[in-house]
C-alpha atoms as a PDB file:
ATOM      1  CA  UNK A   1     -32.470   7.196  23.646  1.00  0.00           C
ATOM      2  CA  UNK A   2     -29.949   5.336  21.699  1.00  0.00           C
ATOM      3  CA  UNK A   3     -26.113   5.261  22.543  1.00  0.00           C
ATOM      4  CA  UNK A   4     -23.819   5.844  19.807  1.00  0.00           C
ATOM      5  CA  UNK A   5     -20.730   3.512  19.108  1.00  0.00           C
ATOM      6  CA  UNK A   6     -18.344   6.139  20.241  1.00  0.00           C
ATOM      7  CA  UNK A   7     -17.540   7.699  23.207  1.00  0.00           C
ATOM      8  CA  UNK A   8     -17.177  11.665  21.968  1.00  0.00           C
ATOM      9  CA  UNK A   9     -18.594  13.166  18.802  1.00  0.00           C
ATOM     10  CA  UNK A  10     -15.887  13.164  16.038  1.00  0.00           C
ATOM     11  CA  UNK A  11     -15.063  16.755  14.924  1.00  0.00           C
ATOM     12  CA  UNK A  12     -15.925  18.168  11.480  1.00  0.00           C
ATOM     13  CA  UNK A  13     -12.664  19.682  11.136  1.00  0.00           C
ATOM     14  CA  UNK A  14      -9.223  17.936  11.914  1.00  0.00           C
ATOM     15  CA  UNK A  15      -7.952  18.782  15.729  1.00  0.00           C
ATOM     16  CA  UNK A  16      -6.034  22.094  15.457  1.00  0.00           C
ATOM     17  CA  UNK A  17      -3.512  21.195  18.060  1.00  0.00           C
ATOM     18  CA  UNK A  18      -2.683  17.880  16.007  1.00  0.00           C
ATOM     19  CA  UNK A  19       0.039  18.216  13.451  1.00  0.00           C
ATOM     20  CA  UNK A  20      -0.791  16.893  10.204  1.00  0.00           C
ATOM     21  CA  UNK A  21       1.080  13.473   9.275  1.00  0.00           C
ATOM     22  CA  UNK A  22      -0.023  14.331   5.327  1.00  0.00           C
ATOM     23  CA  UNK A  23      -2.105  16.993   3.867  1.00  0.00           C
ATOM     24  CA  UNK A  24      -2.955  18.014   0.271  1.00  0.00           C
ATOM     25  CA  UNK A  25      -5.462  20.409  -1.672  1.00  0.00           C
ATOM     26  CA  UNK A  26      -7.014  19.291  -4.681  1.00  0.00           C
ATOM     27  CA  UNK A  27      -6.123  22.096  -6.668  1.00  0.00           C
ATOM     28  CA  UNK A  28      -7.512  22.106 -10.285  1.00  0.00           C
ATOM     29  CA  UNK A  29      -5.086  21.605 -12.809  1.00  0.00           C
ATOM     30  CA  UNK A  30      -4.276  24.068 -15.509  1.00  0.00           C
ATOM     31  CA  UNK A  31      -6.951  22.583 -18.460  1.00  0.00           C
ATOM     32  CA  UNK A  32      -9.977  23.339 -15.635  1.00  0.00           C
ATOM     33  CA  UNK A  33      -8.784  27.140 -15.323  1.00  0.00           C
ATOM     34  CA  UNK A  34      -8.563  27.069 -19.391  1.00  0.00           C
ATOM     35  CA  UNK A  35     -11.852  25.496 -19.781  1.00  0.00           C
ATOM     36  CA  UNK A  36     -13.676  28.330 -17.553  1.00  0.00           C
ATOM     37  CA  UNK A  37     -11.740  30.909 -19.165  1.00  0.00           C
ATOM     38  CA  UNK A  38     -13.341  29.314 -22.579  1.00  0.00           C
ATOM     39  CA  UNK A  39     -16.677  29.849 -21.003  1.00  0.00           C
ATOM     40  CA  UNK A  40     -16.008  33.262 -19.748  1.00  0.00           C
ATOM     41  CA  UNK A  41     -15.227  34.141 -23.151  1.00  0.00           C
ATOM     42  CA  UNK A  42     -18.832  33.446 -24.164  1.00  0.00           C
ATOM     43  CA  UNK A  43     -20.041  36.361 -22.228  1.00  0.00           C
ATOM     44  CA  UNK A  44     -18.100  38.639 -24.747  1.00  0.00           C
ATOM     45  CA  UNK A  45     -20.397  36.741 -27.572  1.00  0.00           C
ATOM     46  CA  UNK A  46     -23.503  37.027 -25.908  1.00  0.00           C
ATOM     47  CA  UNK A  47     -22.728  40.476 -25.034  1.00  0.00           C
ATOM     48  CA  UNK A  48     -20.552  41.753 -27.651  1.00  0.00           C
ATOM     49  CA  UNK A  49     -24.025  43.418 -30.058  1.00  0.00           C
ATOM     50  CA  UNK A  50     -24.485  45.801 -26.817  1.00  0.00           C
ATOM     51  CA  UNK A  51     -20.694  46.658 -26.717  1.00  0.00           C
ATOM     52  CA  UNK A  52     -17.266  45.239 -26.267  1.00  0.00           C
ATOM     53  CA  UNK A  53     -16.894  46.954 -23.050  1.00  0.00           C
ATOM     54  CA  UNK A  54     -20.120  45.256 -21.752  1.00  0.00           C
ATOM     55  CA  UNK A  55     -18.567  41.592 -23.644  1.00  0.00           C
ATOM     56  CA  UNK A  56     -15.314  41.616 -22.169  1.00  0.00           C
ATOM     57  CA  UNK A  57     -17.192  43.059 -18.696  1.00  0.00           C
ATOM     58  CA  UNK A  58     -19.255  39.988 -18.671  1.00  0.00           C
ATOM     59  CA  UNK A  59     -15.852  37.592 -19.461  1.00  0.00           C
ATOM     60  CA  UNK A  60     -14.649  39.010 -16.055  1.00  0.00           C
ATOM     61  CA  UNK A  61     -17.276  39.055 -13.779  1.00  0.00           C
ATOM     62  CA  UNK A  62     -17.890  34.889 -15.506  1.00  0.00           C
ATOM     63  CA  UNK A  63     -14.310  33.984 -14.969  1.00  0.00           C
ATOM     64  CA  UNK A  64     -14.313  35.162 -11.239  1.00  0.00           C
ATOM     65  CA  UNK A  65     -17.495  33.714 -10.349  1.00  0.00           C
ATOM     66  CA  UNK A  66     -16.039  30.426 -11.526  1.00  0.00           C
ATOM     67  CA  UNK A  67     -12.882  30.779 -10.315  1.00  0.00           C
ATOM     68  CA  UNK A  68     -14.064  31.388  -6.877  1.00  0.00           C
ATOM     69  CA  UNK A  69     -16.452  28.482  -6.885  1.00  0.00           C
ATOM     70  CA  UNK A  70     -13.227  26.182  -8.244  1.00  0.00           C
ATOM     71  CA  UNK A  71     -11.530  27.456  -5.219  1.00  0.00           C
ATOM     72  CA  UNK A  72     -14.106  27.249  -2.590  1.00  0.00           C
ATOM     73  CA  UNK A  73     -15.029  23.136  -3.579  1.00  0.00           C
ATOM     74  CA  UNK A  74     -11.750  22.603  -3.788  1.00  0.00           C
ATOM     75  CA  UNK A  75     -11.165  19.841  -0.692  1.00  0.00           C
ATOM     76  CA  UNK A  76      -8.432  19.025   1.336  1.00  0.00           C
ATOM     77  CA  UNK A  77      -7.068  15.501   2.351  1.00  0.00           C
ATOM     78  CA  UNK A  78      -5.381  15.769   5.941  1.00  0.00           C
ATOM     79  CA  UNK A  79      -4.444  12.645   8.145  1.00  0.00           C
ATOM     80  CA  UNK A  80      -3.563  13.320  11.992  1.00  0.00           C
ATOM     81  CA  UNK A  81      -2.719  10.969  14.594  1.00  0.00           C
ATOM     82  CA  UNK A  82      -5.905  10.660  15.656  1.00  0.00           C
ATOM     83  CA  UNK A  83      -8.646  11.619  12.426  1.00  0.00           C
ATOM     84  CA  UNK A  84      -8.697  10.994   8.473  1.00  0.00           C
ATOM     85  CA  UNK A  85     -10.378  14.252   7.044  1.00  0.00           C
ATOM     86  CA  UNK A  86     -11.343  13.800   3.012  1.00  0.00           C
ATOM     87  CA  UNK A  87     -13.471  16.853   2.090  1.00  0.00           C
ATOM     88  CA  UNK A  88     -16.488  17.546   4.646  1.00  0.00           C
ATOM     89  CA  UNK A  89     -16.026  13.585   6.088  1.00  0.00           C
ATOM     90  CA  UNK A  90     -13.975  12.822   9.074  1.00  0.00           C
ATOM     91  CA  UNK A  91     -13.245   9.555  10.526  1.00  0.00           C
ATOM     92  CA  UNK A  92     -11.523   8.104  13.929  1.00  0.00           C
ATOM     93  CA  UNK A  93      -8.363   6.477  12.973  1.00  0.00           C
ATOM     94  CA  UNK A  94      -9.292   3.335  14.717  1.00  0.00           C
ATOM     95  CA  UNK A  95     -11.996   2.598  12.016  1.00  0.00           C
ATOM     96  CA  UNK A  96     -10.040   2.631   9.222  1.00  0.00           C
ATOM     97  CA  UNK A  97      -8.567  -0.445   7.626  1.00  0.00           C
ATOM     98  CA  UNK A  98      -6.897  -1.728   4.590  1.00  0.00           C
ATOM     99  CA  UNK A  99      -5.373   1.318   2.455  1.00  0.00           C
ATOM    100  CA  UNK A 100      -5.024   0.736  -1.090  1.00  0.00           C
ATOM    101  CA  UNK A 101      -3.515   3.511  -3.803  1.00  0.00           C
ATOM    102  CA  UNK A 102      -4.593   2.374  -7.380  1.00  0.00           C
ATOM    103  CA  UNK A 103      -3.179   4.347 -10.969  1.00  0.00           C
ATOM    104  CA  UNK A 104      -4.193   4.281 -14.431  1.00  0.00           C
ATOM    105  CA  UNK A 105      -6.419   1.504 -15.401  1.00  0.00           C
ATOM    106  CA  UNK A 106      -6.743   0.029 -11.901  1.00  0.00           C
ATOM    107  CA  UNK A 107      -7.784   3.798 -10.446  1.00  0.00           C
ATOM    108  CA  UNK A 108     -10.485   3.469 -13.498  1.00  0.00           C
ATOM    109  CA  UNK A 109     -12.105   0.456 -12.640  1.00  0.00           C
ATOM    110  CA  UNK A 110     -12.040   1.690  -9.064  1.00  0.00           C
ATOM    111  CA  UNK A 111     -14.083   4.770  -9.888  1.00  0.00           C
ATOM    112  CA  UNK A 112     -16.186   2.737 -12.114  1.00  0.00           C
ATOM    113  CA  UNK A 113     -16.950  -0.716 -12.470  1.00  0.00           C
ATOM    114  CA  UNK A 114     -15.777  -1.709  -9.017  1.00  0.00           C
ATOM    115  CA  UNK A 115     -17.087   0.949  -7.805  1.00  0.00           C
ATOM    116  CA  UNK A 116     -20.000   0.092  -4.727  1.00  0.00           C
ATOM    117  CA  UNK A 117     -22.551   2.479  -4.219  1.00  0.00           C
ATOM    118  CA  UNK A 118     -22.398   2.837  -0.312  1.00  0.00           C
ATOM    119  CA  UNK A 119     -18.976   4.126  -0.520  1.00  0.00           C
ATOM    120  CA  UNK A 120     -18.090   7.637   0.299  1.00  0.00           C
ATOM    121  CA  UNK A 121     -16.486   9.976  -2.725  1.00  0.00           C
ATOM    122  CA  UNK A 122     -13.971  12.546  -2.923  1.00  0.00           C
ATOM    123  CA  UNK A 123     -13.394  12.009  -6.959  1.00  0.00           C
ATOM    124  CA  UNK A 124     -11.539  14.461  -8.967  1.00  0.00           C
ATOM    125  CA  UNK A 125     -11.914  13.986 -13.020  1.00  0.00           C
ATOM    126  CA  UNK A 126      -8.725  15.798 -13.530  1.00  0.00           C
ATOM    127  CA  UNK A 127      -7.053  13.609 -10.912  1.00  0.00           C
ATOM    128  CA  UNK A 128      -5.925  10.037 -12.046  1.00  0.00           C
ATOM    129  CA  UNK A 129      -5.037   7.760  -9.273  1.00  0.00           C
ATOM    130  CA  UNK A 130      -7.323   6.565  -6.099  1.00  0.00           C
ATOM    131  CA  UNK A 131      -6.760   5.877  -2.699  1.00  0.00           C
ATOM    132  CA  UNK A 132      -9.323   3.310  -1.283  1.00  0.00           C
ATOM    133  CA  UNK A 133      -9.976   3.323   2.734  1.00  0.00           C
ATOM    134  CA  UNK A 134     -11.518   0.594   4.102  1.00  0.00           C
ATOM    135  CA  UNK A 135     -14.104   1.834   6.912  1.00  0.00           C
ATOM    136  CA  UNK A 136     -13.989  -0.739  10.295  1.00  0.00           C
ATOM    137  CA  UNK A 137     -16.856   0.802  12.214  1.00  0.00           C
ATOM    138  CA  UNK A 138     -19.730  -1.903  12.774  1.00  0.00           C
ATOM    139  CA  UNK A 139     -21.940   0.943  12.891  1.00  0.00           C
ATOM    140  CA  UNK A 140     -21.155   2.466   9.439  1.00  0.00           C
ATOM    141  CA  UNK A 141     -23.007   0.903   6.439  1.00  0.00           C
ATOM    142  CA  UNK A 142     -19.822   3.092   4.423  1.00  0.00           C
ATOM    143  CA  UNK A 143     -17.408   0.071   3.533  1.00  0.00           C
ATOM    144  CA  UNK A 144     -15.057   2.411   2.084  1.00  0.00           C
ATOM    145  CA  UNK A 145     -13.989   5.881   0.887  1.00  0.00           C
ATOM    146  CA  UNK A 146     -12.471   6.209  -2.309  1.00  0.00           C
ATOM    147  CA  UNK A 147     -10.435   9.636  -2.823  1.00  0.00           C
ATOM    148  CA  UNK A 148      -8.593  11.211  -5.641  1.00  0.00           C
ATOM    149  CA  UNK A 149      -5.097  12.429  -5.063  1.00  0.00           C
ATOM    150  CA  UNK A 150      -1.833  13.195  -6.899  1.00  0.00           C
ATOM    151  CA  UNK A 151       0.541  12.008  -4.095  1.00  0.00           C
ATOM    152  CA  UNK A 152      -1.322   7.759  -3.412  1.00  0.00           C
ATOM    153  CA  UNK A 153       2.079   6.230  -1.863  1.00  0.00           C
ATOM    154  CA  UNK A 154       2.522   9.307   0.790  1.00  0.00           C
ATOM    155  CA  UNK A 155      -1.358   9.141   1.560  1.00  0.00           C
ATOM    156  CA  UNK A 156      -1.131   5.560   2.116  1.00  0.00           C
ATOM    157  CA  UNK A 157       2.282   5.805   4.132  1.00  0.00           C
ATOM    158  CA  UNK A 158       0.398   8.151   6.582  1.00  0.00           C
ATOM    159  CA  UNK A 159      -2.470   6.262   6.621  1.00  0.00           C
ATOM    160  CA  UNK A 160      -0.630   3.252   7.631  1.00  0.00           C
ATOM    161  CA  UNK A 161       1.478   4.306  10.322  1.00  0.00           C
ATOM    162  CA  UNK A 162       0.507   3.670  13.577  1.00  0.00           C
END
């Protein structure tokens, strides 16, 4: 049976004892919640020849369905003493590396032409700059995660204290 390179199994979920040294949601901004409100609207066209009770129904029952699927994939960026949580990935701490926050142009060519396919994703389009990880573990083929975020400096801070 083959060992694996670490000692315990990491968690899914950060440690619930551990107090956060940063955590942030990535909410959708306001143009997402207009955009599905757009589409909900459609449901009063498609349904409008039955009746405008039934059109403005459908609108409601549309908007909530995507507003609870907005809320439920939104994910959540937490860094504790011991794990880096991005989404549904966690990592040791002692296996990540280099931190790098990029904006505008840079953050582009991060998520695009720089971009290698191994590495792991946590990219929101309505989110402009990056955070790059650098992934130490031998036993990885991952050699980095790349994650949106609205606060880069205070994710890298955290990321780079010891």
């Amino acid at each position: 049976m083959p060992e694996s390179s670490s000692a315990a199994p990491v968690p899914n979920t950060p440690s619930a004892g551990i107090p956060p040294l940063f955590r942030e949601k990535l909410w959708p901004n306001v143009w997402i919640w207009i955009i599905a409100a757009g589409i909900s609207g459609a449901g009063i066209l498609v349904f409008a020849p039955i009746s405008m009770g039934a059109g403005f129904t459908a609108a409601g029952v549309l908007f909530a369905i995507m507003a609870v699927l907005l809320v439920l994939s939104t994910p959540t960026i937490v860094v504790t003493a011991e794990t880096l949580t991005v989404g549904r990935a966690t990592i040791e701490r002692r296996f990540v590396g280099a931190v790098e926050p990029f904006e505008d142009k840079e953050a582009t060519a991060e998520r695009g032409t720089r971009l290698n396919g191994l590495a792991y994703l946590c990219i929101r389009g309505w989110i402009d700059p990056v955070v790059k990880v650098e992934i130490t573990d031998l036993s990885d083929r991952t050699p980095y995660w790349l994650t949106s975020t609205r606060r880069p400096a205070e994710l890298t801070a955290a990321l780079t204290t010891k």
